[in-house]
PDB file of N, CA and C in Angstrom:
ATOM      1  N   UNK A   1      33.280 -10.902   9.139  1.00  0.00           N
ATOM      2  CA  UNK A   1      31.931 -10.387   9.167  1.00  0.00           C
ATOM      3  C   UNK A   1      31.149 -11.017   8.015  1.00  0.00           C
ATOM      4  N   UNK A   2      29.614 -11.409   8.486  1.00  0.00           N
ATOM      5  CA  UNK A   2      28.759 -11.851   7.255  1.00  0.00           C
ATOM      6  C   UNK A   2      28.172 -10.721   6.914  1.00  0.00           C
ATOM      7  N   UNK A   3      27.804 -10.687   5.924  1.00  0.00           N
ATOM      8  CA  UNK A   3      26.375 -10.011   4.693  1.00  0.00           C
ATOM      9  C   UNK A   3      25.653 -10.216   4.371  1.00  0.00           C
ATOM     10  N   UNK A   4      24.338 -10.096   3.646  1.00  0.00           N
ATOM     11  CA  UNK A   4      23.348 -10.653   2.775  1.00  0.00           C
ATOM     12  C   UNK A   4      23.296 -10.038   2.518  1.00  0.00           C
ATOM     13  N   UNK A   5      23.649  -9.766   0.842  1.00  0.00           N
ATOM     14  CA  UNK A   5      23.172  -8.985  -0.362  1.00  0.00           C
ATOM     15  C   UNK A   5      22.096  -9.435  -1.601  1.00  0.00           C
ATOM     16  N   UNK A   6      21.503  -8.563  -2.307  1.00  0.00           N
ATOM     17  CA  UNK A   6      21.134  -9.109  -3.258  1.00  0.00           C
ATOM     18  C   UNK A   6      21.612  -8.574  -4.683  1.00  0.00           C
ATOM     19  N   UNK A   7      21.468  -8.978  -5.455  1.00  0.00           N
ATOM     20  CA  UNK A   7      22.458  -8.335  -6.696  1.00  0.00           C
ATOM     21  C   UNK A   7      21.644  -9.484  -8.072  1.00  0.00           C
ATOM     22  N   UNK A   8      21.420  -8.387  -9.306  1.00  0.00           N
ATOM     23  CA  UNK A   8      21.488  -9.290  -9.860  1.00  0.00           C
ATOM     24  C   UNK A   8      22.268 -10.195 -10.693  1.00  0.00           C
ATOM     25  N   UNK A   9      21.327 -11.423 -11.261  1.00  0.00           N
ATOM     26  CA  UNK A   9      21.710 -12.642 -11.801  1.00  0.00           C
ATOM     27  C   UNK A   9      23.300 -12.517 -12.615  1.00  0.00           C
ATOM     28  N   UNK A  10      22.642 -12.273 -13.304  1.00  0.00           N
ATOM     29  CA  UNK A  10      23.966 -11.559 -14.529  1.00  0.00           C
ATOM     30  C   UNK A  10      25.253 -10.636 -14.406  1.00  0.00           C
ATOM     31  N   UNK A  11      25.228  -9.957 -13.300  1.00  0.00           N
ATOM     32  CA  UNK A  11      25.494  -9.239 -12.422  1.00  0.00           C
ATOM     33  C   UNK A  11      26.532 -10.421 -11.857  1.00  0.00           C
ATOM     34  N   UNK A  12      26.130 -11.023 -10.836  1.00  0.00           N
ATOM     35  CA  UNK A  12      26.841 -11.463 -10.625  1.00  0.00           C
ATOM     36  C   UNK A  12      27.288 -12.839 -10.801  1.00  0.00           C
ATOM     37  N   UNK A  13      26.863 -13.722 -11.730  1.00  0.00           N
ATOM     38  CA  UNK A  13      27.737 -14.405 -12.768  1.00  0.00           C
ATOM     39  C   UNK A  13      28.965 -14.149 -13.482  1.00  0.00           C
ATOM     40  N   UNK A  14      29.381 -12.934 -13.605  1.00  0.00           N
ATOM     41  CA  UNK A  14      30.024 -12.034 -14.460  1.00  0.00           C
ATOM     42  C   UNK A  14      31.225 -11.726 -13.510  1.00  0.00           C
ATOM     43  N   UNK A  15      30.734 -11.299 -12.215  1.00  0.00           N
ATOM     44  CA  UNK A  15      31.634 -11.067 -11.351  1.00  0.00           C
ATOM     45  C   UNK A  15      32.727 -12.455 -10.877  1.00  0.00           C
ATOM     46  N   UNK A  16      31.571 -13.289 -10.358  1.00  0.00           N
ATOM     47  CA  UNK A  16      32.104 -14.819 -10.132  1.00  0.00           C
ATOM     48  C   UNK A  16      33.306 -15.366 -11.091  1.00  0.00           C
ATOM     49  N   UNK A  17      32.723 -15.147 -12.223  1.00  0.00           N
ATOM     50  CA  UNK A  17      34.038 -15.981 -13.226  1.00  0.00           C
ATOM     51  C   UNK A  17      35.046 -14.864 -13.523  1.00  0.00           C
ATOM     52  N   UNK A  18      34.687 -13.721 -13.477  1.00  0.00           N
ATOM     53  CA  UNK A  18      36.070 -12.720 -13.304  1.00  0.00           C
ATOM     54  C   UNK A  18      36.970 -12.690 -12.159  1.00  0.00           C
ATOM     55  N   UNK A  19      36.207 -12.715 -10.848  1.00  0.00           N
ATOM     56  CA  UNK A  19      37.131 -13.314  -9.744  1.00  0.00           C
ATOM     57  C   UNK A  19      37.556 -14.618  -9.763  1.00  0.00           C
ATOM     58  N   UNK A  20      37.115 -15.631 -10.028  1.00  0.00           N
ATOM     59  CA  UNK A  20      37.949 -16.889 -10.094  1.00  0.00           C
ATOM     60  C   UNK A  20      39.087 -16.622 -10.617  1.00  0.00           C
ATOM     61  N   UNK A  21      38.949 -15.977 -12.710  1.00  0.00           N
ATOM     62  CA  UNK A  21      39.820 -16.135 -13.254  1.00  0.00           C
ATOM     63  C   UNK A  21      41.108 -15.187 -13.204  1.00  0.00           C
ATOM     64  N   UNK A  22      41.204 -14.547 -12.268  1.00  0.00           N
ATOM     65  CA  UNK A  22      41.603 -13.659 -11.398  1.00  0.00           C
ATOM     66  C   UNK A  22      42.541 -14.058 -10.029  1.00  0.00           C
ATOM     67  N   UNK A  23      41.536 -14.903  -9.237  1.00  0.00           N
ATOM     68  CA  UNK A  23      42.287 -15.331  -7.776  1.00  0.00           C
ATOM     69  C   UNK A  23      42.252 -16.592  -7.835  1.00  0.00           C
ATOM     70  N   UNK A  24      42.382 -17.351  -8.473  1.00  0.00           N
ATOM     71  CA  UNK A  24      41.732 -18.852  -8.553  1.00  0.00           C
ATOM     72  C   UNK A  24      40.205 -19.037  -7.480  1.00  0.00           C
ATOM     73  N   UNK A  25      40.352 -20.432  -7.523  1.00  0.00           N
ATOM     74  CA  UNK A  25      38.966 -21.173  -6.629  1.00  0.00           C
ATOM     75  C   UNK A  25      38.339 -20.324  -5.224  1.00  0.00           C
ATOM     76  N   UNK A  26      39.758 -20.762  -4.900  1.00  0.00           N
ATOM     77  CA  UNK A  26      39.918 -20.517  -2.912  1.00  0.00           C
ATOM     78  C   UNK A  26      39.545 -18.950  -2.520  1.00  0.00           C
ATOM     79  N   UNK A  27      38.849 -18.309  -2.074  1.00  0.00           N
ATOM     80  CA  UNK A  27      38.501 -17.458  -1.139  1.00  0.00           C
ATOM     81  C   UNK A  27      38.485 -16.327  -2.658  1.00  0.00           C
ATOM     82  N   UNK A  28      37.957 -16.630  -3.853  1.00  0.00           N
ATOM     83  CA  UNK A  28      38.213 -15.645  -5.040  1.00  0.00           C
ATOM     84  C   UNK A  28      36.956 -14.768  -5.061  1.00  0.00           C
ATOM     85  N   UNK A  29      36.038 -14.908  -4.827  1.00  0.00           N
ATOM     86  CA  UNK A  29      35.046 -14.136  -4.110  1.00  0.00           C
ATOM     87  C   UNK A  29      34.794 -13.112  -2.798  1.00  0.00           C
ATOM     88  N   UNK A  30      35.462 -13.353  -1.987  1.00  0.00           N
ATOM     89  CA  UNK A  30      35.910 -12.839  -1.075  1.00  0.00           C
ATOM     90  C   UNK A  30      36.814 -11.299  -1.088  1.00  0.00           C
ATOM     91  N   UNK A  31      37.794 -11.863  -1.871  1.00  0.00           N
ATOM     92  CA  UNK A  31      39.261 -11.376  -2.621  1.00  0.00           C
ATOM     93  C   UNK A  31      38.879 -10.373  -3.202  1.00  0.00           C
ATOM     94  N   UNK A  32      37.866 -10.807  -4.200  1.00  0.00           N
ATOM     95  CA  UNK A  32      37.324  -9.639  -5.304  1.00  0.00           C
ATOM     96  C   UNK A  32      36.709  -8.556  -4.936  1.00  0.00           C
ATOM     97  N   UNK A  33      35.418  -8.919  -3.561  1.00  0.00           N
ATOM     98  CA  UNK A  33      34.179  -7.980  -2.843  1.00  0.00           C
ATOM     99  C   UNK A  33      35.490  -7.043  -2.377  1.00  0.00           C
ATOM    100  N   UNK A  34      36.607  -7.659  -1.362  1.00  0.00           N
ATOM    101  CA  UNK A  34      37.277  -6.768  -0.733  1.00  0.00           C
ATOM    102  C   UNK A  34      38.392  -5.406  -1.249  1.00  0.00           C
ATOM    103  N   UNK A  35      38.415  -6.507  -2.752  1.00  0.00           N
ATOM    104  CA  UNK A  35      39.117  -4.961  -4.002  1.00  0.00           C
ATOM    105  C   UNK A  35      37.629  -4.199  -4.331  1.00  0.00           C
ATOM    106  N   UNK A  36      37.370  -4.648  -4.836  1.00  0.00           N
ATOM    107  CA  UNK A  36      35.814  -3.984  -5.355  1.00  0.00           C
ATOM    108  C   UNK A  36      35.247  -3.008  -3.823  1.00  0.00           C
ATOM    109  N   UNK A  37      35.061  -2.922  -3.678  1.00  0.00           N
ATOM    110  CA  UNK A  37      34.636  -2.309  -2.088  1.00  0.00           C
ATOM    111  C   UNK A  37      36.278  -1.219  -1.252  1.00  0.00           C
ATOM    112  N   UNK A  38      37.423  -1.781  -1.927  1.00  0.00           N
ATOM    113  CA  UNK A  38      38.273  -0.782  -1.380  1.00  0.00           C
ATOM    114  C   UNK A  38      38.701   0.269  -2.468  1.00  0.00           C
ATOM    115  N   UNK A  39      38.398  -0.371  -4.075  1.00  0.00           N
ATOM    116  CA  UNK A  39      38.880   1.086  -5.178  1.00  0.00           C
ATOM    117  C   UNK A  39      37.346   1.816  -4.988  1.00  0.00           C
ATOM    118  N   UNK A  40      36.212   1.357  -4.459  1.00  0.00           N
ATOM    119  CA  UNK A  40      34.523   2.095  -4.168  1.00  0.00           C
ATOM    120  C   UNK A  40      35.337   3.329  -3.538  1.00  0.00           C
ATOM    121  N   UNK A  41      35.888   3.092  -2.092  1.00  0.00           N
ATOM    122  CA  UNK A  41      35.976   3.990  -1.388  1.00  0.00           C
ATOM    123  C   UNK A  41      37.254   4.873  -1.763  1.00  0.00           C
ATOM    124  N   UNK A  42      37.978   4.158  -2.265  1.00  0.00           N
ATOM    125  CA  UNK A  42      39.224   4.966  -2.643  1.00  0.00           C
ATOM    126  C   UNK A  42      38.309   6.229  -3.388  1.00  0.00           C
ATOM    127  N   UNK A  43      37.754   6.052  -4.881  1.00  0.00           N
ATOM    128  CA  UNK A  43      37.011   6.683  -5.823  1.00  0.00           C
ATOM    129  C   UNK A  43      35.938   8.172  -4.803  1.00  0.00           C
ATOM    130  N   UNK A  44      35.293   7.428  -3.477  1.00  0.00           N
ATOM    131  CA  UNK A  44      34.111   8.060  -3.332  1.00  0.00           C
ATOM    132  C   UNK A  44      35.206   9.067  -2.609  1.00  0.00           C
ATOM    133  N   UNK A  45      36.299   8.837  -1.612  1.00  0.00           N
ATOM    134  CA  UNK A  45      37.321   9.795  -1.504  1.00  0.00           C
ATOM    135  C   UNK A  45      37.705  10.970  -2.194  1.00  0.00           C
ATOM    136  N   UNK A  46      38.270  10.302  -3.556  1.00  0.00           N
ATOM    137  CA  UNK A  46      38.937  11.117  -4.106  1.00  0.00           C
ATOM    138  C   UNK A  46      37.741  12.508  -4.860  1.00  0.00           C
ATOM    139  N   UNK A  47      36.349  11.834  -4.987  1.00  0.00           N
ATOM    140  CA  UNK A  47      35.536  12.678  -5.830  1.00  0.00           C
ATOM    141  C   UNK A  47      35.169  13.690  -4.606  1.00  0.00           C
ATOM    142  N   UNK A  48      35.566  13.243  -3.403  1.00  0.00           N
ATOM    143  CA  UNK A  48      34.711  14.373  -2.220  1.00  0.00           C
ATOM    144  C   UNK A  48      35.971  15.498  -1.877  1.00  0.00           C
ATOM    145  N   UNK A  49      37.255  15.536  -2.712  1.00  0.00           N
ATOM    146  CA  UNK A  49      38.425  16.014  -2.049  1.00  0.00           C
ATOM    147  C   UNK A  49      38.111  17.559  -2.698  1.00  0.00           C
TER     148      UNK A  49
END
């Protein structure tokens, strides 16, 4: 699935080189949205229990 988000600059510069240095090059962006977006929901879970 695609997206278009907007986010800012700094924002996500910050994110970018933390996921690289993290997953390397290949799909490290990807990798990161899909942790980032699954501890979101884990969290919004656990606060609604």
């Amino acid at each position: 699935m695609k997206k278009t988000i907007t986010i800012r600059k700094d924002l996500w510069r910050e994110f970018e080189v933390e996921a690289t240095r993290k997953f390397g090059h290949y799909g490290a962006i990807r990798k990161a949205i899909e942790e980032a977006i699954t501890l979101w929901l884990e969290t919004q879970k656990k606060e609604s229990q």
